[in-house]
Each structure stands twice: as C-alpha cells, then as structure tokens.
Protein backbone atom coordinates (compact mmCIF):
# COMPACT_ATOMS: atom_id res chain seq x y z
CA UNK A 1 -10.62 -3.47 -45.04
CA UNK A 2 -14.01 -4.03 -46.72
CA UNK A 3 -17.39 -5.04 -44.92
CA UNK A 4 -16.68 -8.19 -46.42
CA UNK A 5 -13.01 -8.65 -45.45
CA UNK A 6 -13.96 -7.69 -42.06
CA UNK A 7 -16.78 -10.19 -41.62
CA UNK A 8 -14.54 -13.05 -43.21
CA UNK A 9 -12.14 -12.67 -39.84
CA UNK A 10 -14.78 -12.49 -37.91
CA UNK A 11 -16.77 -15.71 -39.20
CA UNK A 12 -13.00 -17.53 -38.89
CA UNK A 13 -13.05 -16.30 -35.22
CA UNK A 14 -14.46 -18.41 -32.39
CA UNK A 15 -15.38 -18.65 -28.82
CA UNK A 16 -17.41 -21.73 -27.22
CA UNK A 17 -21.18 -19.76 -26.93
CA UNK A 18 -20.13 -16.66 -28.21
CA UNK A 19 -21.71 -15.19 -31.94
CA UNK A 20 -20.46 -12.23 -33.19
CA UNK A 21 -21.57 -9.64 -35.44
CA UNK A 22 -20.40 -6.85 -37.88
CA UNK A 23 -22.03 -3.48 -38.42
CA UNK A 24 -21.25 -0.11 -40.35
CA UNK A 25 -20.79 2.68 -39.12
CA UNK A 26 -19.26 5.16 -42.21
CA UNK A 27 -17.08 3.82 -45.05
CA UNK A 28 -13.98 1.99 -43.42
CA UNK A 29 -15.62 1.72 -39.85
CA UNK A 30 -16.96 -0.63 -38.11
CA UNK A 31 -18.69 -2.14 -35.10
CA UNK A 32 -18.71 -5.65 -33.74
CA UNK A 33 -20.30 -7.04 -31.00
CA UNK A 34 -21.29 -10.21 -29.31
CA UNK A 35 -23.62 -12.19 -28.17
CA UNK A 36 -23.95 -15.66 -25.50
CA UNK A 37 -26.72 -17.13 -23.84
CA UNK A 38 -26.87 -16.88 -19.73
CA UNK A 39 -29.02 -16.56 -17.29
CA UNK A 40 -29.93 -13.34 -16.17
CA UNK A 41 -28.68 -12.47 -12.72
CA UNK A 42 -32.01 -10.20 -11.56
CA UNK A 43 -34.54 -12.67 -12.96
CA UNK A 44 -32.56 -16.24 -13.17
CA UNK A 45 -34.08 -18.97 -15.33
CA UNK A 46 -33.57 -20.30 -18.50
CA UNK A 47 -30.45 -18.67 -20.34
CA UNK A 48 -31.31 -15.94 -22.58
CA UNK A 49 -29.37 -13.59 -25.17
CA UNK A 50 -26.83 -11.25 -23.29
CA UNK A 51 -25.38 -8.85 -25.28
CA UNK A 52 -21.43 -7.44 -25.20
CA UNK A 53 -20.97 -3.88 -25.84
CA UNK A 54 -20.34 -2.58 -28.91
CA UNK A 55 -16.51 -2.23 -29.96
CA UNK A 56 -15.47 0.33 -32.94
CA UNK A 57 -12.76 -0.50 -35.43
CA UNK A 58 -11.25 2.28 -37.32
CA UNK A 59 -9.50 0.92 -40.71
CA UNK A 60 -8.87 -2.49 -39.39
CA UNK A 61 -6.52 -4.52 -40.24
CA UNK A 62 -6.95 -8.51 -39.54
CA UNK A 63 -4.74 -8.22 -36.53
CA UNK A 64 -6.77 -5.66 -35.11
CA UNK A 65 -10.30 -7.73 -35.90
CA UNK A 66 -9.16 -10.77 -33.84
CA UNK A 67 -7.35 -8.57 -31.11
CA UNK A 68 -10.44 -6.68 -30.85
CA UNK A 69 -12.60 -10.06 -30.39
CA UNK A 70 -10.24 -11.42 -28.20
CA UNK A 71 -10.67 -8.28 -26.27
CA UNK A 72 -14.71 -7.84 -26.38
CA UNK A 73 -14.93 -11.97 -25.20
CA UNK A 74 -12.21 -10.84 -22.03
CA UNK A 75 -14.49 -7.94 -21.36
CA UNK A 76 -17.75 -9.80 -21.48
CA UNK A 77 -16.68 -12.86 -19.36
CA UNK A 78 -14.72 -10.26 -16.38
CA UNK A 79 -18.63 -8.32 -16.65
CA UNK A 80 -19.98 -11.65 -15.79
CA UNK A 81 -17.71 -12.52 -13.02
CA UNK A 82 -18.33 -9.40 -11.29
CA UNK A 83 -21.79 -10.60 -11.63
CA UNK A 84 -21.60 -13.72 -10.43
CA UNK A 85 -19.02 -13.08 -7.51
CA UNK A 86 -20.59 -11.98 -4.00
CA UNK A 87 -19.23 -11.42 -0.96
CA UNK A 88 -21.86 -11.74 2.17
CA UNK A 89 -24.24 -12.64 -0.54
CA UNK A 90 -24.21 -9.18 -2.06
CA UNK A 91 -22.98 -8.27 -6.01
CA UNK A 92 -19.90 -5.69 -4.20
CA UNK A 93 -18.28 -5.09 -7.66
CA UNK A 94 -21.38 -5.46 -10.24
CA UNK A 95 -20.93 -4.25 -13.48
CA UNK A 96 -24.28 -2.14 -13.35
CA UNK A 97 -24.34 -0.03 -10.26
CA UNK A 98 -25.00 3.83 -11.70
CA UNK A 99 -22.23 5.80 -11.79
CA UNK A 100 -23.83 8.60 -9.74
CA UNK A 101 -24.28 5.86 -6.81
CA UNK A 102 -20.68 5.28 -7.07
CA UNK A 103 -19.90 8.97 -6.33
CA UNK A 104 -22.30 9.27 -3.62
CA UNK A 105 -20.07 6.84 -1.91
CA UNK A 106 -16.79 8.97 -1.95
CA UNK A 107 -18.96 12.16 -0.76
C-alpha cells in the first residue's frame, strides 16, 4: 500500500477520543500511532495529550491497518487500566515501573 492508501484506512477508522496518525519509515513501511486526552496519573488535572506507542506495518494490507488499530487502541486502554487500578492504594501492576526494578524483585 501507498502513504496515501494507508492513511485513507486509517482516516475511515475510529475510536471515541482516539486520533491516529501515519508516518514513514522507508518505502512500503509504516508507523501509526495514537493519541487521547487523559489526565495524567503523577500530576492529575485537566486531561492532556497521552500518546500510544508507536506500531510498525510492513507492506500492509487494509486488513492489517485496522487489525493493527484495533490492536494499538486494546493496548493503550489495558496501559491505562493498569494505571488506574490500585490495590491498598498503590499502582501494583503500572505500566511504567523500570524494568531493572522488576528484576531486583526476583533477586
């Protein structure tokens, strides 16, 4: 598919809050990503731009645009659950704890 093919299925794909966008990466790949307004769980207040990750698509076909999309939106909204959900009033499965911190556990 071309950029332009691409970014058609996106623009015909939808989520309530979500945007998404289309990038190149070399002739025939792409990336998209997305974006939502929430607010942020260190600071709080008003909602502000969160950004998904990035997702590569290798010669896509249509299928695989929306699949992907579908995918990315999952992703984003299990990130924001783990989050969101607390146990004792602590984050126990958030999305952001460094890797290395994780390990030091299982020492």
């Amino acid at each position: 598919m071309l950029l332009e093919d691409v970014k058609r299925v996106v623009a015909e794909t939808t989520y309530p809050g979500y945007e998404f966008g289309v990038a190149v990466v070399s002739r025939g790949i792409y990336t998209i990503e997305g974006r939502f307004k929430a607010p942020c769980t260190v600071s709080g207040g008003e909602p502000v731009w969160q950004y998904t990750r990035k997702w590569l698509l290798e010669y896509p076909t249509p299928s695989a645009v929306v699949g992907t999309l579908l995918k990315l939106v999952l992703t984003s909204l299990e990130h924001e659950a783990r989050e969101m959900f607390l146990w004792k009033g602590k984050r126990v499965f958030d999305p952001h704890t460094d890797i290395n911190a994780l390990l030091a556990l299982h020492r």
